[in-house]
PDB file of N, CA and C in Angstrom:
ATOM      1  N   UNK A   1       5.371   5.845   7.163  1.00  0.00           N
ATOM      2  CA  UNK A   1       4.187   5.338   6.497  1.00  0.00           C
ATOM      3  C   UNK A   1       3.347   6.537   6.067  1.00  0.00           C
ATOM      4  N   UNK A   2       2.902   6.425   4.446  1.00  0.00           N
ATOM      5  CA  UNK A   2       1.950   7.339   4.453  1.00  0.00           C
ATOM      6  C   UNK A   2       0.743   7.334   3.471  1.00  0.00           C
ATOM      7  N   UNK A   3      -0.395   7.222   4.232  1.00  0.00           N
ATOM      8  CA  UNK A   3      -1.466   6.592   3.348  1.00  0.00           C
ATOM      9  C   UNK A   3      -2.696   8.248   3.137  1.00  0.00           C
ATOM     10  N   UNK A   4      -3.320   7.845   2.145  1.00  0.00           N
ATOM     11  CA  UNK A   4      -4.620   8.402   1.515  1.00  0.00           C
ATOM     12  C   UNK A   4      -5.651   7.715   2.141  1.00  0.00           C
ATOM     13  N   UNK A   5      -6.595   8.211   2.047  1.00  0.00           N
ATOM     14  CA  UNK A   5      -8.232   7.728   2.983  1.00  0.00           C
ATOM     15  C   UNK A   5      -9.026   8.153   1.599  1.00  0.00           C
ATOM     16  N   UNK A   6      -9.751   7.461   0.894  1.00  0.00           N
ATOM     17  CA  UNK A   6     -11.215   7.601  -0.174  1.00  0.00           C
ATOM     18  C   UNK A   6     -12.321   6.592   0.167  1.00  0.00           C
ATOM     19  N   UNK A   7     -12.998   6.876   1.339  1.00  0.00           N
ATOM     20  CA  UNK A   7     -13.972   6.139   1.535  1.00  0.00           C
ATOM     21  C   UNK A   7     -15.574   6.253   0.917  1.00  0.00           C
ATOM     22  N   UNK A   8     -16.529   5.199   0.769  1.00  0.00           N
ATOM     23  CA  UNK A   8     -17.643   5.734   0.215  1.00  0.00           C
ATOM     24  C   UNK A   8     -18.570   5.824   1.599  1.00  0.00           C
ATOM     25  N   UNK A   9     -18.276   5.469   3.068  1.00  0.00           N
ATOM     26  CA  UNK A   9     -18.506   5.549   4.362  1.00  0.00           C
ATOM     27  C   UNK A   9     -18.351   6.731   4.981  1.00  0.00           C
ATOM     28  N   UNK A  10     -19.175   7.953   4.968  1.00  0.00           N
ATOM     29  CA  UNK A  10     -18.446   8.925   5.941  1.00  0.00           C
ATOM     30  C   UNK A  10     -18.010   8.392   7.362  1.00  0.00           C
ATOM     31  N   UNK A  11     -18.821   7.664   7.817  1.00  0.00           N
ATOM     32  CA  UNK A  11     -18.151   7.599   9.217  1.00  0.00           C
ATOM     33  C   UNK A  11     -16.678   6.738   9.271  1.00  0.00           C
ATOM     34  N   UNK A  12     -17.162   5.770   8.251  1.00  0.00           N
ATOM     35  CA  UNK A  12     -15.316   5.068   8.632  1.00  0.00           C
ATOM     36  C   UNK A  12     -14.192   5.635   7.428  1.00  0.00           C
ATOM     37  N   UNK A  13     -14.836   7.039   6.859  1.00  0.00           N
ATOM     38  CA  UNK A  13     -13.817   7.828   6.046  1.00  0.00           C
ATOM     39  C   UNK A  13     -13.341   9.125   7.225  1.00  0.00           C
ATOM     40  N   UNK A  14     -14.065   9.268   8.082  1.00  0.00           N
ATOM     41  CA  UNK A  14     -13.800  10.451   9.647  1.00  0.00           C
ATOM     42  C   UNK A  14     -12.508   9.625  10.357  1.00  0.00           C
ATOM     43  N   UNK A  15     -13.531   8.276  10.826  1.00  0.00           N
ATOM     44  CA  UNK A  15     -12.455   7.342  11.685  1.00  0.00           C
ATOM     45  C   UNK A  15     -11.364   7.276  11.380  1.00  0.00           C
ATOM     46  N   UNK A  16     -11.330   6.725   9.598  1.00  0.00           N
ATOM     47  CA  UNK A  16      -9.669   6.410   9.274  1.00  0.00           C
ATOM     48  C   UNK A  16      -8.611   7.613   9.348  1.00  0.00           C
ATOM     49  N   UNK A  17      -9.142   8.948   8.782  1.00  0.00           N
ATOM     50  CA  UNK A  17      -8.785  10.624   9.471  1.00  0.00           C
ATOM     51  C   UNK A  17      -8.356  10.522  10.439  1.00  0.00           C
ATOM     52  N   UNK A  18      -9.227  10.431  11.718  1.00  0.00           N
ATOM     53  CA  UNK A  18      -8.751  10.565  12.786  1.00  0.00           C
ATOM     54  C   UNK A  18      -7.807   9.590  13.437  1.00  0.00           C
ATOM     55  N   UNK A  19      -8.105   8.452  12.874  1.00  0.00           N
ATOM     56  CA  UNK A  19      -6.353   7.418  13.632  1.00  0.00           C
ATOM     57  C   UNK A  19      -5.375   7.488  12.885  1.00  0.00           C
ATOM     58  N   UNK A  20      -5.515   8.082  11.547  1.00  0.00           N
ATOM     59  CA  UNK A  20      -4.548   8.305  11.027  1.00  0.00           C
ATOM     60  C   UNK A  20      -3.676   9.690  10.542  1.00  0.00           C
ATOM     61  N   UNK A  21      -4.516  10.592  11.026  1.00  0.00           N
ATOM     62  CA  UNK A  21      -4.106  11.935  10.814  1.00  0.00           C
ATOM     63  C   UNK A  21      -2.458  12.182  10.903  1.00  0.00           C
ATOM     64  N   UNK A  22      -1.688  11.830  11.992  1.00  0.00           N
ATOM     65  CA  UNK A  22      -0.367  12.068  11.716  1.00  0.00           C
ATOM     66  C   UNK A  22       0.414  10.881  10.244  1.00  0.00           C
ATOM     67  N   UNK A  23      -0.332  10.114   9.874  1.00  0.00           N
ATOM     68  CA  UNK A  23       0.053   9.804   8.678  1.00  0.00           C
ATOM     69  C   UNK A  23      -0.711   9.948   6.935  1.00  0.00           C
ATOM     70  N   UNK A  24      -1.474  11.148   7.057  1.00  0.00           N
ATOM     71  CA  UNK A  24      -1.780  10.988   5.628  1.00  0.00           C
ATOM     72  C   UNK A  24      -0.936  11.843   5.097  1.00  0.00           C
ATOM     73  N   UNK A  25      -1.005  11.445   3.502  1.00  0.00           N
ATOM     74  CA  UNK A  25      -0.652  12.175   3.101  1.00  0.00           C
ATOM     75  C   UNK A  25      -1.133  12.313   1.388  1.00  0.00           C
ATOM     76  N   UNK A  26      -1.418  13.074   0.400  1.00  0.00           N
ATOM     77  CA  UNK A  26      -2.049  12.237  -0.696  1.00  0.00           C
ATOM     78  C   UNK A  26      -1.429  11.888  -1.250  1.00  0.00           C
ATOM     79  N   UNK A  27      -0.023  11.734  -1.407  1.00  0.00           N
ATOM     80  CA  UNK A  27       1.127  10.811  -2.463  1.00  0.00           C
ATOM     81  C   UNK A  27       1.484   9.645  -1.484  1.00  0.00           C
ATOM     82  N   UNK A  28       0.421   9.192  -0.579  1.00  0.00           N
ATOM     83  CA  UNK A  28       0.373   7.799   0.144  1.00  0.00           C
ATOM     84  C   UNK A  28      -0.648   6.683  -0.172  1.00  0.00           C
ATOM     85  N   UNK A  29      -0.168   5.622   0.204  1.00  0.00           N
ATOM     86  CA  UNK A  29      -0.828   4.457  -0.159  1.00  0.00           C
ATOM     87  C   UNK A  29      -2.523   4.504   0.077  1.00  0.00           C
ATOM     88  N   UNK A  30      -3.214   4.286  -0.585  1.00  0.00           N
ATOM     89  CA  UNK A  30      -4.662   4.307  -0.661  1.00  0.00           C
ATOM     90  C   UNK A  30      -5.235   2.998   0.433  1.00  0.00           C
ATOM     91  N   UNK A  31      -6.325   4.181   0.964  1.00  0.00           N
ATOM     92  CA  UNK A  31      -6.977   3.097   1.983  1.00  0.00           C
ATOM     93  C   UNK A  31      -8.138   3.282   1.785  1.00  0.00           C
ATOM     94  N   UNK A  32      -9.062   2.412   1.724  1.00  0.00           N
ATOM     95  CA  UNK A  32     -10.827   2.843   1.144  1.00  0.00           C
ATOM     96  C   UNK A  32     -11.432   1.243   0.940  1.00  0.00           C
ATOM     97  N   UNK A  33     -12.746   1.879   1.048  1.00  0.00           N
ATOM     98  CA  UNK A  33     -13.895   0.776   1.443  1.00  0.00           C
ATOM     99  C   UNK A  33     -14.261   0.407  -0.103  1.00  0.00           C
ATOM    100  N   UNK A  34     -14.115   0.668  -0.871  1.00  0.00           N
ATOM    101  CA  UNK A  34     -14.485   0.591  -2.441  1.00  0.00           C
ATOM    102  C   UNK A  34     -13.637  -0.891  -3.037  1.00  0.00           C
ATOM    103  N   UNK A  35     -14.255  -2.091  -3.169  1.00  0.00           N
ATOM    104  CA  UNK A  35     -13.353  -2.583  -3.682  1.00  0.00           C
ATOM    105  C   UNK A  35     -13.236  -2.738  -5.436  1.00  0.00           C
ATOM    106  N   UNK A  36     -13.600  -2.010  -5.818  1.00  0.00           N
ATOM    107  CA  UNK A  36     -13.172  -1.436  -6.754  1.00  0.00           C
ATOM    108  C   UNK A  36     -12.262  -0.710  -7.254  1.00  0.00           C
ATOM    109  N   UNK A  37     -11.715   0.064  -6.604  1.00  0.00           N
ATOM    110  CA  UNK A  37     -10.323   0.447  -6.516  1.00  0.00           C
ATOM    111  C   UNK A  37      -9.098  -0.360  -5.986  1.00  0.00           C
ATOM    112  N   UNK A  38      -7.931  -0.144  -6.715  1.00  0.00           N
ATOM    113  CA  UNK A  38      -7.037  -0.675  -5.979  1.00  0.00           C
ATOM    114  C   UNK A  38      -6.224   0.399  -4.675  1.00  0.00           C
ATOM    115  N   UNK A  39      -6.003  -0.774  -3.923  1.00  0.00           N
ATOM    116  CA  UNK A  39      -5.198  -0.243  -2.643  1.00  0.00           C
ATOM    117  C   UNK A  39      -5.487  -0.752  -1.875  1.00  0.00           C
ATOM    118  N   UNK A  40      -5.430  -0.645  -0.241  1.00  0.00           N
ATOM    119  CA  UNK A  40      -5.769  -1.707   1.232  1.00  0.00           C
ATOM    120  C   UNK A  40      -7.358  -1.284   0.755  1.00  0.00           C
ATOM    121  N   UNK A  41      -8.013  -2.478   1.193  1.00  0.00           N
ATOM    122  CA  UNK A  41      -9.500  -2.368   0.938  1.00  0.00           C
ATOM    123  C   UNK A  41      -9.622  -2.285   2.597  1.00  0.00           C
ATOM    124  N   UNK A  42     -10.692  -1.837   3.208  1.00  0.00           N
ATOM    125  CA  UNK A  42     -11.327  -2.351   4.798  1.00  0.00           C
ATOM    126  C   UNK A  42     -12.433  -3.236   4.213  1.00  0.00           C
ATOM    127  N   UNK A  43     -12.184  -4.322   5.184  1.00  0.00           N
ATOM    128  CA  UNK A  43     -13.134  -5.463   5.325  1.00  0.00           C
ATOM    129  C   UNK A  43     -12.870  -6.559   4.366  1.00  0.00           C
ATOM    130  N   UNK A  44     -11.468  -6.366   3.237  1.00  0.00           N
ATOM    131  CA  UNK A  44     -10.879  -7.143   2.669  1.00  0.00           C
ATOM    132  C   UNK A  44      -9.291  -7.441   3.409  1.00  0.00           C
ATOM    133  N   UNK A  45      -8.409  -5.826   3.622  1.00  0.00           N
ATOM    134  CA  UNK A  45      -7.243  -6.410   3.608  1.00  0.00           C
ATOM    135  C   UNK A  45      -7.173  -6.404   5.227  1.00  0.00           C
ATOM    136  N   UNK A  46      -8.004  -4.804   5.702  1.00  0.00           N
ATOM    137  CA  UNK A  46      -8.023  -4.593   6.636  1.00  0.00           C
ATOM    138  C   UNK A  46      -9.103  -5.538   7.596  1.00  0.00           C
ATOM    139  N   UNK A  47      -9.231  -6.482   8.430  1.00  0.00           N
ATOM    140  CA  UNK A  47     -10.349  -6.839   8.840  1.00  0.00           C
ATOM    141  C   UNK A  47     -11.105  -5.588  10.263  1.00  0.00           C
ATOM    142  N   UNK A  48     -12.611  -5.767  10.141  1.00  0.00           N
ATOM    143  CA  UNK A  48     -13.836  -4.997  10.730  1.00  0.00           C
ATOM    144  C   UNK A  48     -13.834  -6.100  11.768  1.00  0.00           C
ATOM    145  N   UNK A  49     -14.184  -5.893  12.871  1.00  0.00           N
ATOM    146  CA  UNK A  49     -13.713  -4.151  13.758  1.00  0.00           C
ATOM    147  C   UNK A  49     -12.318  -4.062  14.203  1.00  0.00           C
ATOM    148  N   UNK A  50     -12.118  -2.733  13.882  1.00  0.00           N
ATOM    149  CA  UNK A  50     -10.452  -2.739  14.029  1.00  0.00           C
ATOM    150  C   UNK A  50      -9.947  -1.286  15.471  1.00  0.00           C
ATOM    151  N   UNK A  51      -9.577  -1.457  16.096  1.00  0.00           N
ATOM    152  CA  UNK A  51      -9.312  -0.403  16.885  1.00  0.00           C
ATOM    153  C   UNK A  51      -8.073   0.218  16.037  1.00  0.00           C
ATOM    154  N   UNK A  52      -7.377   1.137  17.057  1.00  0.00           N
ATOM    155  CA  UNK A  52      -6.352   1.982  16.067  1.00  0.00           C
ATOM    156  C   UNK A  52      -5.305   1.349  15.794  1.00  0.00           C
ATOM    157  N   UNK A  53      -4.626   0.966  17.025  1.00  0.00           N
ATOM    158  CA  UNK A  53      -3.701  -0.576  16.886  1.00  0.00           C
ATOM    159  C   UNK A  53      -3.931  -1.250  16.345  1.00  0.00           C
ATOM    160  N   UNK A  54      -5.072  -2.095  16.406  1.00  0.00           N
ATOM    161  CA  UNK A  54      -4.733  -3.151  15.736  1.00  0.00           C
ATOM    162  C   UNK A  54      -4.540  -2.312  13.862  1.00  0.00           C
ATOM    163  N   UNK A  55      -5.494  -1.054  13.406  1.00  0.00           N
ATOM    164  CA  UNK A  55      -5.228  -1.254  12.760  1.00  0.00           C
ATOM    165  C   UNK A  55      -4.130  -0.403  12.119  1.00  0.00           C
ATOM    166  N   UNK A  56      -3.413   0.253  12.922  1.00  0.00           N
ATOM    167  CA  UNK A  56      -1.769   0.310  12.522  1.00  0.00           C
ATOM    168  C   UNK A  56      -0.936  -0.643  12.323  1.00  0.00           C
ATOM    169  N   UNK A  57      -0.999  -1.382  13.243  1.00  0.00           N
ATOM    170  CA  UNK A  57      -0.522  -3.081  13.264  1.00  0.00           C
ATOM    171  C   UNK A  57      -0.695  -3.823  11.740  1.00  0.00           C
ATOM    172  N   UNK A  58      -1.700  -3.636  11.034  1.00  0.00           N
ATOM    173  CA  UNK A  58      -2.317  -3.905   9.705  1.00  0.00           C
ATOM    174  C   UNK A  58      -1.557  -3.733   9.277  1.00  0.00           C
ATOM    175  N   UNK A  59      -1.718  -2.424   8.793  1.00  0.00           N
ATOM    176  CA  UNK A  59      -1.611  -1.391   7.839  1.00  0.00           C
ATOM    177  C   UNK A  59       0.364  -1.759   8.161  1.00  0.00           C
ATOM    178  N   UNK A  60       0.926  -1.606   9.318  1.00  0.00           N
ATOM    179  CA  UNK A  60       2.299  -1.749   8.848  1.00  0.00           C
ATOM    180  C   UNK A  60       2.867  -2.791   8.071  1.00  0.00           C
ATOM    181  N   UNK A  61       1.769  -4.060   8.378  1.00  0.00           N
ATOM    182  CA  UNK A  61       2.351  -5.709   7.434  1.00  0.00           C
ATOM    183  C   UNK A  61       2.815  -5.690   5.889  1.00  0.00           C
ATOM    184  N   UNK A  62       0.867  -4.775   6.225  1.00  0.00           N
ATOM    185  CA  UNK A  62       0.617  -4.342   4.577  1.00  0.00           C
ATOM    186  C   UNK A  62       1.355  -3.746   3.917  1.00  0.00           C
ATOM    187  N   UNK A  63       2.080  -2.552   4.313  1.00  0.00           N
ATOM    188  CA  UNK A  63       2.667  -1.565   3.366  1.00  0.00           C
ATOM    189  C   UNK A  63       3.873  -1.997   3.648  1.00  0.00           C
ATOM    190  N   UNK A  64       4.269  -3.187   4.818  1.00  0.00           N
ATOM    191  CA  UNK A  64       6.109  -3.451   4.322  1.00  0.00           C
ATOM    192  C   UNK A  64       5.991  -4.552   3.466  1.00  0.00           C
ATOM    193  N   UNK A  65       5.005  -5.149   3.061  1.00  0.00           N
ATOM    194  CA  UNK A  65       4.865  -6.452   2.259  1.00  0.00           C
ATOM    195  C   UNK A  65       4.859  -5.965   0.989  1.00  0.00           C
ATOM    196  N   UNK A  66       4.328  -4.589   0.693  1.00  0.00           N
ATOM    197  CA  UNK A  66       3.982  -4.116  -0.695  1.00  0.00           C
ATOM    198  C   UNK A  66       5.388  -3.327  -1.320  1.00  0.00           C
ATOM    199  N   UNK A  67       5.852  -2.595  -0.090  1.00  0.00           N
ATOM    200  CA  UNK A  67       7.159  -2.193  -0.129  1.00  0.00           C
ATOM    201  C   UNK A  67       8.144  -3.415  -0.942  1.00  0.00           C
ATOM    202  N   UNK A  68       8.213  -4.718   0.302  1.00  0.00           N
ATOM    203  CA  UNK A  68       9.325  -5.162  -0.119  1.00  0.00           C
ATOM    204  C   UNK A  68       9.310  -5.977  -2.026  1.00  0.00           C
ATOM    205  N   UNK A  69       7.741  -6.175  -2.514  1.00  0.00           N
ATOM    206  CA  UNK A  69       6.890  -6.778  -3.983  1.00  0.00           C
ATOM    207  C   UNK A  69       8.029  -5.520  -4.614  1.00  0.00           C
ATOM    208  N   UNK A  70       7.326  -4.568  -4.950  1.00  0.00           N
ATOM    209  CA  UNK A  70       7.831  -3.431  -5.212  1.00  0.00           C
ATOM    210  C   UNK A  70       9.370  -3.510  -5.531  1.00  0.00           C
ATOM    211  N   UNK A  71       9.874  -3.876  -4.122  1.00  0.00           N
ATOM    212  CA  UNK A  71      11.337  -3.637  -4.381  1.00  0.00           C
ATOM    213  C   UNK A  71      12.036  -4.594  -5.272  1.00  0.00           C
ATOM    214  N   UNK A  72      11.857  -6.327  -4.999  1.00  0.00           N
ATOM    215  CA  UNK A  72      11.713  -6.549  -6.167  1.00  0.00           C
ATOM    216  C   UNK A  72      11.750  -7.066  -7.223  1.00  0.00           C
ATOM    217  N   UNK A  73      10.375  -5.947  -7.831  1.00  0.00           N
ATOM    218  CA  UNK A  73      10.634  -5.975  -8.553  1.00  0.00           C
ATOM    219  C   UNK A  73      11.174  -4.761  -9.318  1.00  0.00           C
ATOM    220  N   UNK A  74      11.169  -3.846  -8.743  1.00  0.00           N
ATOM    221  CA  UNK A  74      12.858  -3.463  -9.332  1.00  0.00           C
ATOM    222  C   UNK A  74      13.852  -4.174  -9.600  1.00  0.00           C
ATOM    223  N   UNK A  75      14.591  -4.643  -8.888  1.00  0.00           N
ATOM    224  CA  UNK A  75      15.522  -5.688  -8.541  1.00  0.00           C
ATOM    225  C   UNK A  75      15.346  -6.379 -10.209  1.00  0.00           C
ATOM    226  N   UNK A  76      14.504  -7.164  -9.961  1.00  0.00           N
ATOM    227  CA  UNK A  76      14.147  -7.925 -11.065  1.00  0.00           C
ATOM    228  C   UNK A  76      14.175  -7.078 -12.692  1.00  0.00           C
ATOM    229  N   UNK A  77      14.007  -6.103 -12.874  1.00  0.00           N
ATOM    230  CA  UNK A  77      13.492  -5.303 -14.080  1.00  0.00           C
ATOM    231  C   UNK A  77      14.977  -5.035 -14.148  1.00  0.00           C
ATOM    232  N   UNK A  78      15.949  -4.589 -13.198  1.00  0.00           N
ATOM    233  CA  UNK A  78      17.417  -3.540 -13.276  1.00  0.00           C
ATOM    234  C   UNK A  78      18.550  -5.015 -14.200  1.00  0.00           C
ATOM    235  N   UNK A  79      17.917  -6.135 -12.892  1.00  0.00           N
ATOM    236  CA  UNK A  79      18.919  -7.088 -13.967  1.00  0.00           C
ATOM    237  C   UNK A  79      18.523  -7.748 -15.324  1.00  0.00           C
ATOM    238  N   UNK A  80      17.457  -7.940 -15.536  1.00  0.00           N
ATOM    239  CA  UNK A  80      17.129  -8.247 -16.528  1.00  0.00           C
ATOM    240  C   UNK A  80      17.179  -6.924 -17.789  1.00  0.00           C
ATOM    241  N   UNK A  81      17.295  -6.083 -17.322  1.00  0.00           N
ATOM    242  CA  UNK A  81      18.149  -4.909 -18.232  1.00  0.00           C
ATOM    243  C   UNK A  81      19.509  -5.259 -18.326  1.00  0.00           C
ATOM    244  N   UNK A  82      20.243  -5.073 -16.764  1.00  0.00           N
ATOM    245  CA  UNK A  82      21.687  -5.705 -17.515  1.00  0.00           C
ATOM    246  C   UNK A  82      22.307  -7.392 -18.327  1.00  0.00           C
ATOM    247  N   UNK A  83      21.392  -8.043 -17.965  1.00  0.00           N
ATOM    248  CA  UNK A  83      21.315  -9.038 -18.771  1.00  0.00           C
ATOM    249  C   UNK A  83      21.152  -8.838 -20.225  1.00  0.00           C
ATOM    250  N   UNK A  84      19.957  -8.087 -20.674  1.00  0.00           N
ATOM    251  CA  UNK A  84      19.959  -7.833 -22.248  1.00  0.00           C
ATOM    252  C   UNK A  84      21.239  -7.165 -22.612  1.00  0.00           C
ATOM    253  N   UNK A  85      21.432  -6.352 -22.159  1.00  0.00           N
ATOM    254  CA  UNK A  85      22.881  -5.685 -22.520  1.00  0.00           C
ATOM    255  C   UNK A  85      24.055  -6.561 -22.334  1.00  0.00           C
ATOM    256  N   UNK A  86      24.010  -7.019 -21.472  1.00  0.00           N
ATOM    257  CA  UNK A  86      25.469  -8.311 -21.665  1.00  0.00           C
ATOM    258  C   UNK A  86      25.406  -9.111 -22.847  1.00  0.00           C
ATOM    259  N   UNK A  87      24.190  -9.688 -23.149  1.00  0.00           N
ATOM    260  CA  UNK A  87      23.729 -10.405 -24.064  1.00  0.00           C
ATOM    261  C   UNK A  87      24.170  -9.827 -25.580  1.00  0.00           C
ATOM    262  N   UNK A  88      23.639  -8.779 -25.449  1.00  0.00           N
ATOM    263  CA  UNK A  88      24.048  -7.726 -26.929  1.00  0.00           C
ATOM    264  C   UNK A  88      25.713  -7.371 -27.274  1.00  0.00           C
ATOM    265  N   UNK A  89      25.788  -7.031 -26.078  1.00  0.00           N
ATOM    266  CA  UNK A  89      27.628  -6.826 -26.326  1.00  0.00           C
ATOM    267  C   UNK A  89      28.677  -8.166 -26.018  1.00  0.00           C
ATOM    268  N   UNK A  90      28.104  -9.295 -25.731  1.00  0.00           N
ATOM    269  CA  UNK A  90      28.363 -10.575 -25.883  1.00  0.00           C
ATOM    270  C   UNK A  90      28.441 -11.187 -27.231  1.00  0.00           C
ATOM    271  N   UNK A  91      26.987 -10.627 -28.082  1.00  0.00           N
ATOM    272  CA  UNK A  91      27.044 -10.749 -29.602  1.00  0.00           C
ATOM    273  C   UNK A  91      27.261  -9.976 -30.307  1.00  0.00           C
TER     274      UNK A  91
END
């Protein structure tokens, strides 16, 4: 797992740092209080108050749920490519 922290909270932009320090990374999934941005919101995806567990526990649902959307739709985009092409060399 590897997430980004952009909070507009210093203190729960420190917190999320510190429970998450062995997983950031900045080409990781965005975590932030802004819901204006996309990514895990806190206090939307994440629910307040969260200890570290629980909110690793979260955060893992989250990012295998987004993982598996993701996958797919790959999945979805690869055949519907080979579909047009069957289609074409069919006609």
């Amino acid at each position: 797992m590897k997430v980004k922290v952009k909070c507009n909270s210093p203190l729960l932009q420190k917190t999320l740092e510190y429970y998450l320090k062995k997983y950031l990374d900045e080409n990781g999934v965005l975590i932030t209080d802004d819901f204006e941005k996309d990514g895990i919101i806190i206090g939307k995806d994440i629910k307040k108050p969260f200890t570290k567990s629980s909110l690793l526990l979260q955060l893992e649902k989250l990012i295998k749920k987004t993982s598996l959307e993701e996958e797919i739709d790959k999945l979805c985009e690869e055949f519907k490519t080979k579909l047009k092409h069957l289609i074409k060399d069919y006609l």
